[in-house]
N, C-alpha and C. Protein backbone atom coordinates (compact mmCIF):
# COMPACT_ATOMS: atom_id res chain seq x y z
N UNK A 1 16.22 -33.45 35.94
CA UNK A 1 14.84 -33.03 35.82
C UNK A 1 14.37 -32.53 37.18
N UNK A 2 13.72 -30.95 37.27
CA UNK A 2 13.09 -30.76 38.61
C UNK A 2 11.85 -30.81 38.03
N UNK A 3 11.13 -31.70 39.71
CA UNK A 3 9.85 -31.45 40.00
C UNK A 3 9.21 -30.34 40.71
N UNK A 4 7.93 -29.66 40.38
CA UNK A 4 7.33 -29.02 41.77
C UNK A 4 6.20 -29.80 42.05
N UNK A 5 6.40 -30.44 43.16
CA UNK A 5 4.87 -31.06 43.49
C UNK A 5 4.11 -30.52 45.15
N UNK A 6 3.04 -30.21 44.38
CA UNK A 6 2.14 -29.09 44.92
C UNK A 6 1.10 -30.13 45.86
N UNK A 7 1.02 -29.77 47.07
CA UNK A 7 0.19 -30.15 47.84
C UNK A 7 -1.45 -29.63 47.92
N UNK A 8 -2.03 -29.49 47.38
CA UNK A 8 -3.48 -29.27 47.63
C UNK A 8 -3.63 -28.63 49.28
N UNK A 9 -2.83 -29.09 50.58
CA UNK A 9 -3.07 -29.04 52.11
C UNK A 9 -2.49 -28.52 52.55
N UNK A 10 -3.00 -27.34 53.34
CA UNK A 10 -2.60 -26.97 54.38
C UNK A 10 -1.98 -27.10 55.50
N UNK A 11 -2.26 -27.99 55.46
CA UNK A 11 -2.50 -28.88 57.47
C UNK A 11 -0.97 -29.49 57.43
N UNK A 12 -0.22 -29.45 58.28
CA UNK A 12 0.92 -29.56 58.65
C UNK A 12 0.86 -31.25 58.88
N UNK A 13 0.39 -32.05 59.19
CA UNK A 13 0.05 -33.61 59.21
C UNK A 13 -0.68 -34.21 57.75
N UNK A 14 -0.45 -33.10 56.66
CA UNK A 14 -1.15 -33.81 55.64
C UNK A 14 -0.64 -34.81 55.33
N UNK A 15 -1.78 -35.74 54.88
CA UNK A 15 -1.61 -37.18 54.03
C UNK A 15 -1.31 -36.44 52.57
N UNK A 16 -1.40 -35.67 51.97
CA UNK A 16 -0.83 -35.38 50.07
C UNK A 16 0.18 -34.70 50.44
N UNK A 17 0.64 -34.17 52.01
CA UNK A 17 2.14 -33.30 51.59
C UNK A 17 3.30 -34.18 52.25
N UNK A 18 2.31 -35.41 52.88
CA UNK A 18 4.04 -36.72 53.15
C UNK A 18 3.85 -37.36 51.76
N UNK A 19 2.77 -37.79 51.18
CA UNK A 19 2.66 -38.93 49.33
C UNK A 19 3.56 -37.90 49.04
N UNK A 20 3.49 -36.25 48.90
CA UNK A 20 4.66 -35.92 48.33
C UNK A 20 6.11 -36.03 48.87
N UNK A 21 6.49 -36.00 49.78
CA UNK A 21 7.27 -36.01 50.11
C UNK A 21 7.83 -37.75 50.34
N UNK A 22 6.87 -38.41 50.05
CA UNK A 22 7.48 -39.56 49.56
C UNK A 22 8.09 -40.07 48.22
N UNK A 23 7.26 -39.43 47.48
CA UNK A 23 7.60 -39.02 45.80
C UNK A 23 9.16 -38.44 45.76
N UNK A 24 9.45 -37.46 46.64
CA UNK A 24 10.80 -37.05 46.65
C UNK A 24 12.17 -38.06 47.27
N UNK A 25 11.56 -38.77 48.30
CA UNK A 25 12.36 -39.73 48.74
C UNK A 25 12.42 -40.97 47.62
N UNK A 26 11.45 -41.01 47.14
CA UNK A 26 11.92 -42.48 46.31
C UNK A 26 12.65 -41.55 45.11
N UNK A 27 12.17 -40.55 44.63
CA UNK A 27 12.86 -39.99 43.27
C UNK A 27 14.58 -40.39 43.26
N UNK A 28 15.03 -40.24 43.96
CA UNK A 28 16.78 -40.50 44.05
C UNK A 28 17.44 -39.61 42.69
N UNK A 29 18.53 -40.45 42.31
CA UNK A 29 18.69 -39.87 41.22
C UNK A 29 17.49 -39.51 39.78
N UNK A 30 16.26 -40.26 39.88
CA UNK A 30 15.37 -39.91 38.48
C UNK A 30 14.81 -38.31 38.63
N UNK A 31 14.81 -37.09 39.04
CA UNK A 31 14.25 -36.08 39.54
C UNK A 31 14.52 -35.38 40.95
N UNK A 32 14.51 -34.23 40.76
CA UNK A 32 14.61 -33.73 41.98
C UNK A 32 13.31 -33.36 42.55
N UNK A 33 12.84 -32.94 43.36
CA UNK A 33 11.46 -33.03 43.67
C UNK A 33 11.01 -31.64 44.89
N UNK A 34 10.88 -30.75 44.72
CA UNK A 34 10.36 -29.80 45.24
C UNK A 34 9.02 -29.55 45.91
N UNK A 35 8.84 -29.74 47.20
CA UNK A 35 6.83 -29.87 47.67
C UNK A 35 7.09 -28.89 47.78
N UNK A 36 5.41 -28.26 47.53
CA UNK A 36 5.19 -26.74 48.25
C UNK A 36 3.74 -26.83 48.72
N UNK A 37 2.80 -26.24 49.25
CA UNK A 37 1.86 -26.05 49.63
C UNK A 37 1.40 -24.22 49.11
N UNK A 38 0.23 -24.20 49.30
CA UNK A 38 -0.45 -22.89 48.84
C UNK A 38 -0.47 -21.94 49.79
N UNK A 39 0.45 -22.27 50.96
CA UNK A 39 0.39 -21.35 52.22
C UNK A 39 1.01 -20.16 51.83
N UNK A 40 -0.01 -19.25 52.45
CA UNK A 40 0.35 -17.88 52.65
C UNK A 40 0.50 -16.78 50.89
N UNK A 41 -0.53 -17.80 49.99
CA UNK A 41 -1.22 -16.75 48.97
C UNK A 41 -1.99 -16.15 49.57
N UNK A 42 -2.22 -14.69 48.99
CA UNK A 42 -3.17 -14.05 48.98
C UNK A 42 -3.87 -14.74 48.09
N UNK A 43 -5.28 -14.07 48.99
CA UNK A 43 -6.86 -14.50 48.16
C UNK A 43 -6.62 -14.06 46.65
N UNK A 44 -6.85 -14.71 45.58
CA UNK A 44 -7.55 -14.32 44.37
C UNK A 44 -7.93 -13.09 44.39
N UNK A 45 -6.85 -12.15 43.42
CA UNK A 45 -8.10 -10.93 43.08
C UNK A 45 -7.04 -10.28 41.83
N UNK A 46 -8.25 -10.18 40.93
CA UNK A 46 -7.80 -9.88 39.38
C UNK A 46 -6.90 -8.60 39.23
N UNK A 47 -7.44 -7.88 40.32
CA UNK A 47 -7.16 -6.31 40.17
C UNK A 47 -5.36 -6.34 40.50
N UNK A 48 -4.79 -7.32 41.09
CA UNK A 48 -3.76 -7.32 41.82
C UNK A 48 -3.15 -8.15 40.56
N UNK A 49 -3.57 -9.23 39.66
CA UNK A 49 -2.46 -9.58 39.11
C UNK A 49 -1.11 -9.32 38.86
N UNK A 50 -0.91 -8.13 38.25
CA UNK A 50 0.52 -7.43 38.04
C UNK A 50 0.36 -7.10 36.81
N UNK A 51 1.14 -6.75 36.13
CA UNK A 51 2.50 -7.44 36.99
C UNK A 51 2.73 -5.66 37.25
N UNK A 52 3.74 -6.20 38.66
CA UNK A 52 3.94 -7.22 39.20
C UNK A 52 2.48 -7.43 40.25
N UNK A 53 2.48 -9.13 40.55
CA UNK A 53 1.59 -9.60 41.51
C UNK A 53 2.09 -9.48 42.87
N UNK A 54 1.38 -9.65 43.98
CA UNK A 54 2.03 -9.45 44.96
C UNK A 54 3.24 -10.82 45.45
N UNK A 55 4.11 -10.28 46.41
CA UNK A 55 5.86 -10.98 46.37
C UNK A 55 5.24 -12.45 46.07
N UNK A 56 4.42 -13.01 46.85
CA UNK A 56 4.01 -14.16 47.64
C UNK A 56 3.85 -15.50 45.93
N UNK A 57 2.88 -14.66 45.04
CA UNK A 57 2.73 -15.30 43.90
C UNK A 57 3.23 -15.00 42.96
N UNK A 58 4.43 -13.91 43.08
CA UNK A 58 5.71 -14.15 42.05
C UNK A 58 6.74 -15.27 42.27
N UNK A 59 6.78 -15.18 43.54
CA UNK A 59 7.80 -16.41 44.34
C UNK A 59 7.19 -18.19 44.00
N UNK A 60 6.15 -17.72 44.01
CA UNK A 60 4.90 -19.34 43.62
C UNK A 60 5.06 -19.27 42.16
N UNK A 61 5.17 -18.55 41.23
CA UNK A 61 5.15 -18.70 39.61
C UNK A 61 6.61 -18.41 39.29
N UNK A 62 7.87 -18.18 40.62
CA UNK A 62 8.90 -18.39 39.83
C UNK A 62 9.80 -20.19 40.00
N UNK A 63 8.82 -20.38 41.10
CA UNK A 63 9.31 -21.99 41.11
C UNK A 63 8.20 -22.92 39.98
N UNK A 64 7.52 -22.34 39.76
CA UNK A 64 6.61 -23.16 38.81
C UNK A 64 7.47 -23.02 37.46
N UNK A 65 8.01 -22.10 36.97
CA UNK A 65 8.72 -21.63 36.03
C UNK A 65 9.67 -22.29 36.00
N UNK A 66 10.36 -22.69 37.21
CA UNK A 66 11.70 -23.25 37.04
C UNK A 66 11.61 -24.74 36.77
N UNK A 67 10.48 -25.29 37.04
CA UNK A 67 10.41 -26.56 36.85
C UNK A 67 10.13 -27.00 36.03
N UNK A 68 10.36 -28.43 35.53
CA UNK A 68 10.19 -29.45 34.34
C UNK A 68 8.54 -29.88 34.09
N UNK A 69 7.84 -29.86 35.40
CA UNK A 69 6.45 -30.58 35.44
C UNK A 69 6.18 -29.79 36.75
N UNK A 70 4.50 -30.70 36.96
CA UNK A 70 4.40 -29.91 37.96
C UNK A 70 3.29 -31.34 38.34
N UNK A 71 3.34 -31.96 39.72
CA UNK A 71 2.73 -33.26 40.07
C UNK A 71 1.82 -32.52 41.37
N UNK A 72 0.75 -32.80 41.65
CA UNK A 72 -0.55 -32.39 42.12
C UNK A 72 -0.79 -33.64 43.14
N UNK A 73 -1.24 -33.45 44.06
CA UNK A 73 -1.74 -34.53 45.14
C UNK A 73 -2.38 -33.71 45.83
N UNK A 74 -3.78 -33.19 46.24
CA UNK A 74 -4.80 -32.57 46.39
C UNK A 74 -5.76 -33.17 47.16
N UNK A 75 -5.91 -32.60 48.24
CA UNK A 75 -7.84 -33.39 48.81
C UNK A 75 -9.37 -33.44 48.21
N UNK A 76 -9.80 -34.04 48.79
CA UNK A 76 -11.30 -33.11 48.67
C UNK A 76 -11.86 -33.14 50.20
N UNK A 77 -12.36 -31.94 50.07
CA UNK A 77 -13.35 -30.97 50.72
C UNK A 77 -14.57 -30.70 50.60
N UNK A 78 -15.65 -31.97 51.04
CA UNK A 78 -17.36 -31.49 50.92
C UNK A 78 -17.32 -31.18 49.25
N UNK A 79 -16.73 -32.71 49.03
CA UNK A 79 -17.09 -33.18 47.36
C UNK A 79 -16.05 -31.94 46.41
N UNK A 80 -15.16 -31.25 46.85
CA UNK A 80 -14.86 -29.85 46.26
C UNK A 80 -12.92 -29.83 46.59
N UNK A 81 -12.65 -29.15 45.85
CA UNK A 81 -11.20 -28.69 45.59
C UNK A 81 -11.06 -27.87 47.43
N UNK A 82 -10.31 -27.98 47.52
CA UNK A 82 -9.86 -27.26 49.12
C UNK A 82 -9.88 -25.82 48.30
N UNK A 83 -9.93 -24.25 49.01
CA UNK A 83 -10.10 -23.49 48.96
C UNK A 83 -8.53 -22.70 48.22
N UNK A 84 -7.76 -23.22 49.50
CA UNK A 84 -6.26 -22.58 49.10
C UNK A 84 -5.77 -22.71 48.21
N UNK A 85 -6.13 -24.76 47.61
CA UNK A 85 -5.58 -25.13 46.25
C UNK A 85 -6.32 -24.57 45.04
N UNK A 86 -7.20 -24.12 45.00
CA UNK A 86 -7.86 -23.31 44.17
C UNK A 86 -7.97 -21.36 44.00
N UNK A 87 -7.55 -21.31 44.92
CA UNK A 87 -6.74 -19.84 45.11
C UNK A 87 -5.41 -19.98 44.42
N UNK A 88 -4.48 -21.29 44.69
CA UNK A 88 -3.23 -21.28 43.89
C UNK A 88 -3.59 -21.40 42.48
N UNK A 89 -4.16 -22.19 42.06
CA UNK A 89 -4.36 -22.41 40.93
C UNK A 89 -4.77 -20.96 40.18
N UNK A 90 -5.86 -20.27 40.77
CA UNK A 90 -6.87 -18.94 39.94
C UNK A 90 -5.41 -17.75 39.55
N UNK A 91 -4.70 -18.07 40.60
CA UNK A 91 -2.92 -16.80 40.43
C UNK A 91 -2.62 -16.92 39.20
N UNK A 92 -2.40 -18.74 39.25
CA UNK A 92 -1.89 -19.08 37.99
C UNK A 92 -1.99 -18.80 36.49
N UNK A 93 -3.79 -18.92 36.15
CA UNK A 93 -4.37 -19.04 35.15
C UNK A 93 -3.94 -17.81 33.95
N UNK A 94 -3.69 -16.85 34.17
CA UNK A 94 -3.40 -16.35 33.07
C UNK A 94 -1.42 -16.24 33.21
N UNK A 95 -1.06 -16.59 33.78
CA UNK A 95 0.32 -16.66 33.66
C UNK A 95 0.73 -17.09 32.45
N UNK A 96 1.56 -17.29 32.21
CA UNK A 96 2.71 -18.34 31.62
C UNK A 96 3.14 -19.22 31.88
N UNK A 97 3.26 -19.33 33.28
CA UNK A 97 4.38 -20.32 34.09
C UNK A 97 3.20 -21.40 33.87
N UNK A 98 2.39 -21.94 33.65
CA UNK A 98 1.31 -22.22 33.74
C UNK A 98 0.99 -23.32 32.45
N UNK A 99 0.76 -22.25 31.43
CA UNK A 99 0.17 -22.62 30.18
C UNK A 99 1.28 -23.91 29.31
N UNK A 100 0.87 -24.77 29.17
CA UNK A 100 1.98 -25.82 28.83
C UNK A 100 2.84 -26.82 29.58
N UNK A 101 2.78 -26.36 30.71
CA UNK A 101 3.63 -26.88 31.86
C UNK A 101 3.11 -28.36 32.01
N UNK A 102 4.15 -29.17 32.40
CA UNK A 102 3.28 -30.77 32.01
C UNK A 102 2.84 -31.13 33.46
N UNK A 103 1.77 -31.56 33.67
CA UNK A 103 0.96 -31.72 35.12
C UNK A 103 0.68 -33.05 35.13
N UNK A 104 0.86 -33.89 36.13
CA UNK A 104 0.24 -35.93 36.34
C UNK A 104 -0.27 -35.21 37.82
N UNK A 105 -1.37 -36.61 38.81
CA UNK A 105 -2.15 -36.22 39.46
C UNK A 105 -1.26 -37.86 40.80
N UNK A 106 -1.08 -37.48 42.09
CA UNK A 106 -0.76 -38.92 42.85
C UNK A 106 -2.20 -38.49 43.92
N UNK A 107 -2.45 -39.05 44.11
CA UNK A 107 -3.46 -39.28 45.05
C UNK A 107 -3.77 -39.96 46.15
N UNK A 108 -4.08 -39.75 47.44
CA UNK A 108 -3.86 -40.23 48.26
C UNK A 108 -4.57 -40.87 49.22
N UNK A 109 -5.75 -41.19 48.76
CA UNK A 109 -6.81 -41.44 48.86
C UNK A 109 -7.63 -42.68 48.00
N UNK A 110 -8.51 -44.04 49.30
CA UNK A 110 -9.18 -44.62 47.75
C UNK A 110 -10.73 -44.03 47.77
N UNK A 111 -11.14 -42.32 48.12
CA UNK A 111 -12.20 -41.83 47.69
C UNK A 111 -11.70 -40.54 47.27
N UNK A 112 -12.54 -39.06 46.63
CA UNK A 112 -12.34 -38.36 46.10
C UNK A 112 -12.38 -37.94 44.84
N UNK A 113 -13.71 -38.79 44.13
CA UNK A 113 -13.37 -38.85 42.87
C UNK A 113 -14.16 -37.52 42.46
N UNK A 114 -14.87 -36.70 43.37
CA UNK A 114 -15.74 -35.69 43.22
C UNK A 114 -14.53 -34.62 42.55
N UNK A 115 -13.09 -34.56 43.71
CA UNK A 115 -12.07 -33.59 43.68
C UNK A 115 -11.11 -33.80 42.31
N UNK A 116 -10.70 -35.36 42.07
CA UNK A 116 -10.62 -35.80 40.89
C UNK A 116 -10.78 -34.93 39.74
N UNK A 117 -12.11 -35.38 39.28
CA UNK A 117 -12.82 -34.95 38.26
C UNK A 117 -12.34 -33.46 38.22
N UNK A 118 -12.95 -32.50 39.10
CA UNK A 118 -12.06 -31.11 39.32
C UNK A 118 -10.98 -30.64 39.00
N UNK A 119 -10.38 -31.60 39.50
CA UNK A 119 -8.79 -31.59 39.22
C UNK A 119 -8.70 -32.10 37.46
N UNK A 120 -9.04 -32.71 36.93
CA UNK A 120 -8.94 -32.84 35.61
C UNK A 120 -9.90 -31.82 34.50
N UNK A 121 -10.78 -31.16 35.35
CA UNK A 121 -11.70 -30.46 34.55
C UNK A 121 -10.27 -28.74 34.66
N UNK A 122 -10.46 -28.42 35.53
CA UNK A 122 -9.57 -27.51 35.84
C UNK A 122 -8.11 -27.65 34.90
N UNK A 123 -7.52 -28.51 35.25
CA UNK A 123 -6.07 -28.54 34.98
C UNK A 123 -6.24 -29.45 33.49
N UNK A 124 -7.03 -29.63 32.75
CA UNK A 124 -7.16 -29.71 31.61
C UNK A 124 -7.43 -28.73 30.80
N UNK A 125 -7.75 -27.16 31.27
CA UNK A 125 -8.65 -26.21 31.05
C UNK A 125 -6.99 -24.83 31.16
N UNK A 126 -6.41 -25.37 32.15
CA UNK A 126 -5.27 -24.22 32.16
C UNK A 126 -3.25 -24.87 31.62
N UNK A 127 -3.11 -26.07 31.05
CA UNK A 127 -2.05 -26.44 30.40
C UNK A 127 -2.76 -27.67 29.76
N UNK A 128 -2.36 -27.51 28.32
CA UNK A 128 -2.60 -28.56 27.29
C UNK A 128 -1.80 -30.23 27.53
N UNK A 129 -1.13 -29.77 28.36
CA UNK A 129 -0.08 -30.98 29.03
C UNK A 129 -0.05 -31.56 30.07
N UNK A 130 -1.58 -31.22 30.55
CA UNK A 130 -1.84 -32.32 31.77
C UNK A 130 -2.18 -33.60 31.37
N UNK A 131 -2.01 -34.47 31.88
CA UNK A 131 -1.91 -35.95 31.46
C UNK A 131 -2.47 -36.81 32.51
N UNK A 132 -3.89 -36.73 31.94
CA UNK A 132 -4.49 -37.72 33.01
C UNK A 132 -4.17 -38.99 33.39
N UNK A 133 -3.70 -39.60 32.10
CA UNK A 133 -3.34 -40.95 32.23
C UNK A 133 -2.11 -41.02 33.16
N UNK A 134 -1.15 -40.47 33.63
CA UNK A 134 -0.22 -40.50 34.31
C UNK A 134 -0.86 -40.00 35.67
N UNK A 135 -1.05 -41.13 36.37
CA UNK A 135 -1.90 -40.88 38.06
C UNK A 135 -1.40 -42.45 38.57
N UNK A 136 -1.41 -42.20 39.60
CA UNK A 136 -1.10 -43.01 40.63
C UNK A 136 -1.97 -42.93 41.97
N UNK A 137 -2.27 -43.58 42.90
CA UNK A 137 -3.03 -44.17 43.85
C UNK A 137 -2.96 -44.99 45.36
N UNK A 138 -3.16 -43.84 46.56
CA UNK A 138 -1.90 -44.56 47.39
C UNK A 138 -3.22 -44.41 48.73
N UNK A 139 -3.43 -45.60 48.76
CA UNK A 139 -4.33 -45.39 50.29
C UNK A 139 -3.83 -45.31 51.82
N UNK A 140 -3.94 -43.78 52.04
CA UNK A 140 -3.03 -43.60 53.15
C UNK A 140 -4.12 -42.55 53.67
N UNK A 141 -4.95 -42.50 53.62
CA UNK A 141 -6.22 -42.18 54.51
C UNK A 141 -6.12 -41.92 56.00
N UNK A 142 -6.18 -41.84 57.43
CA UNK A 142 -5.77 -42.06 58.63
C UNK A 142 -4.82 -42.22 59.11
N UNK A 143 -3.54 -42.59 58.49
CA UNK A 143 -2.63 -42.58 58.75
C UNK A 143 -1.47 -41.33 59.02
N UNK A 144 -0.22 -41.19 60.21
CA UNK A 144 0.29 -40.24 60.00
C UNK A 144 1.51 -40.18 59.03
N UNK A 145 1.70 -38.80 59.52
CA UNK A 145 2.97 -38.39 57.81
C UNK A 145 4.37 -39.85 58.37
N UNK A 146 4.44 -39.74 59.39
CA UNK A 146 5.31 -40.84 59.66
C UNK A 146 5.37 -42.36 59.28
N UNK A 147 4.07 -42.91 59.54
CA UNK A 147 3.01 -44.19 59.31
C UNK A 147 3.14 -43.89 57.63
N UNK A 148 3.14 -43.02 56.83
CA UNK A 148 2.91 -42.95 55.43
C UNK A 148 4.35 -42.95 54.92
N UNK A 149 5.70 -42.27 55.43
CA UNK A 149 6.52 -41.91 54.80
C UNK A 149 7.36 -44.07 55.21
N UNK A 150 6.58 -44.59 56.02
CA UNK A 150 7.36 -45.73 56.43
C UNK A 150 6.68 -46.88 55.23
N UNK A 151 5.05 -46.61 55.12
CA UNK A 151 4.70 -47.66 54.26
C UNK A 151 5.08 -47.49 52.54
N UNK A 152 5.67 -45.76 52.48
CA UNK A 152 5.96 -45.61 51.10
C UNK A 152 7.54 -45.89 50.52
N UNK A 153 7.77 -46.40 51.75
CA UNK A 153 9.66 -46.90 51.83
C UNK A 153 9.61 -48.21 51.63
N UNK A 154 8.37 -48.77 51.57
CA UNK A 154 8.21 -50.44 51.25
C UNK A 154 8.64 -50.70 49.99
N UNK A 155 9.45 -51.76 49.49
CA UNK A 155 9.67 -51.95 48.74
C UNK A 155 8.63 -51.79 47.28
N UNK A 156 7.55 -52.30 47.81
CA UNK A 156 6.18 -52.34 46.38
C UNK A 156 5.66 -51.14 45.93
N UNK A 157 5.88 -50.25 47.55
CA UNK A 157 5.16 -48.99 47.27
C UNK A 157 6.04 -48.02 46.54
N UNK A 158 7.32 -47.81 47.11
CA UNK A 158 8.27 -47.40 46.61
C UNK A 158 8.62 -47.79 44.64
N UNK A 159 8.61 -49.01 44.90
CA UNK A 159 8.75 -48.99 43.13
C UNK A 159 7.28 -48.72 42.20
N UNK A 160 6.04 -48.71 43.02
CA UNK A 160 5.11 -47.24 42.36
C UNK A 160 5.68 -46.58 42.16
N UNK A 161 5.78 -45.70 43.41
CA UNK A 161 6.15 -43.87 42.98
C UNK A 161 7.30 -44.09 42.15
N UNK A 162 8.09 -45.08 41.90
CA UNK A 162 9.21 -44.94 40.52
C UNK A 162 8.76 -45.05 39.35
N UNK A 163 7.68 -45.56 38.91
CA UNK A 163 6.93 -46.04 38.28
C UNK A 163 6.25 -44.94 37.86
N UNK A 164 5.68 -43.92 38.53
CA UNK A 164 4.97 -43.14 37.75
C UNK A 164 6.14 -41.84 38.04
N UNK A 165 6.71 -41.48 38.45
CA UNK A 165 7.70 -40.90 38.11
C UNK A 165 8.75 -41.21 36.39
N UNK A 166 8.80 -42.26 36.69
CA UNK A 166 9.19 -42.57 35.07
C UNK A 166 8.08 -42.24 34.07
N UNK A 167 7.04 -42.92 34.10
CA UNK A 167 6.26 -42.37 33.33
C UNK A 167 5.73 -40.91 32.90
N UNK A 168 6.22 -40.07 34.15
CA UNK A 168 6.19 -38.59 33.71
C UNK A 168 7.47 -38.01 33.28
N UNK A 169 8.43 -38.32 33.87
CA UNK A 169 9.80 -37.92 32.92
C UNK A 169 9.82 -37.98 31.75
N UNK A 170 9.47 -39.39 31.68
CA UNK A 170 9.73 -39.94 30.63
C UNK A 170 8.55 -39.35 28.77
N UNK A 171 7.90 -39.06 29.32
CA UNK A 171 6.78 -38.69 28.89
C UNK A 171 7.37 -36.58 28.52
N UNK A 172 7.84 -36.23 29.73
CA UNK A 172 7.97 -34.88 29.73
C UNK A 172 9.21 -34.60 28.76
N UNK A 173 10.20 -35.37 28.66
CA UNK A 173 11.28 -35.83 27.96
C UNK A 173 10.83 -36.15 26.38
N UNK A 174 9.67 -36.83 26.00
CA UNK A 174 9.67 -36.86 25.02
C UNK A 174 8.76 -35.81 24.01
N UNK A 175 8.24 -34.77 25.24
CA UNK A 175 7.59 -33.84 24.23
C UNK A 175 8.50 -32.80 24.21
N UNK A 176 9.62 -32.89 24.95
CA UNK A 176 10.67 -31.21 24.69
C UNK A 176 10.70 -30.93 23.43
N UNK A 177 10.46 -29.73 23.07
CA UNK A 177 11.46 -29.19 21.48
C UNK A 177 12.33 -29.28 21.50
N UNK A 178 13.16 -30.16 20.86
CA UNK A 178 14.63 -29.87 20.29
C UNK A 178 15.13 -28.38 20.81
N UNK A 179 16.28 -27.71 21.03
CA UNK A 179 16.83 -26.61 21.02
C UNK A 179 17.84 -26.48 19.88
């Protein structure tokens, strides 16, 4: 099973792009786990969709394509979705790669429920297969990507992220169609 799990951040010290990249370290054999960040889309603009779109968000909707799910760990920003992660997302919306694709939410933060909500209003709105109930919860606030990738190697924390990793496999696994 591949993952793409999408960072909401920019910022090279993010707290949601080490939770992801902790998600990939505990995955082991259950998933493979792919982070990406929204760096270096172009701005939103309809006129450009495509096809083809420009290289940057064919390359972003051909790893979305290739993957099994797609796991979200996102900030908030002055109560609001960060700018970039919502530029990735607007590429998306009339795609394909998109529509159906099964989406869970890790979070990295114990505030944000403004971005939350967003995040479920949104991504309930562009794949029928986002799954709110599959979220997880990791307070790593102030801390660096180092300080985070050490407390998510803890034994307790670590068998979380297995934990909801199973629960999305497992979950993504049982809605496949037959072939």
């Amino acid at each position: 099973m591949h993952l793409l799990a999408l960072s909401g951040s920019l910022r090279a010290s993010s707290t949601n792009t080490a939770l992801l990249r902790g998600l990939k370290a505990a995955a082991r054999d259950a998933a493979t786990v792919e982070v990406v960040t929204p760096a270096g889309l172009p701005l939103f603009d309809a006129d450009r969709e495509g096809p083809p779109a420009p290289p940057e968000v064919e390359l972003f909707a051909a790893r979305l394509a290739r993957a099994d799910g797609l796991v979200i760990s996102c900030p908030e920003y002055v109560h609001a979705l960060p700018g970039a992660f919502k530029n990735a997302i607007d590429w998306m919306v009339s795609r394909p790669e998109i529509i159906g694709k099964p989406v869970a939410l890790l979070h990295g933060s114990h505030r944000g429920e403004d971005a939350l909500a967003q995040l479920r209003l949104v991504l309930g709105t562009v794949s029928q297969n986002f799954w709110p109930d599959i979220h997880a919860r990791f307070h790593l606030i102030s801390m660096t990507p180092e300080a985070i990738a050490a407390h998510l190697g803890q034994p307790e924390q670590r068998a979380e992220l297995r934990a909801f990793l199973g629960a999305f496999t497992t979950r993504i696994r049982a809605t496949r169609t037959p072939e």
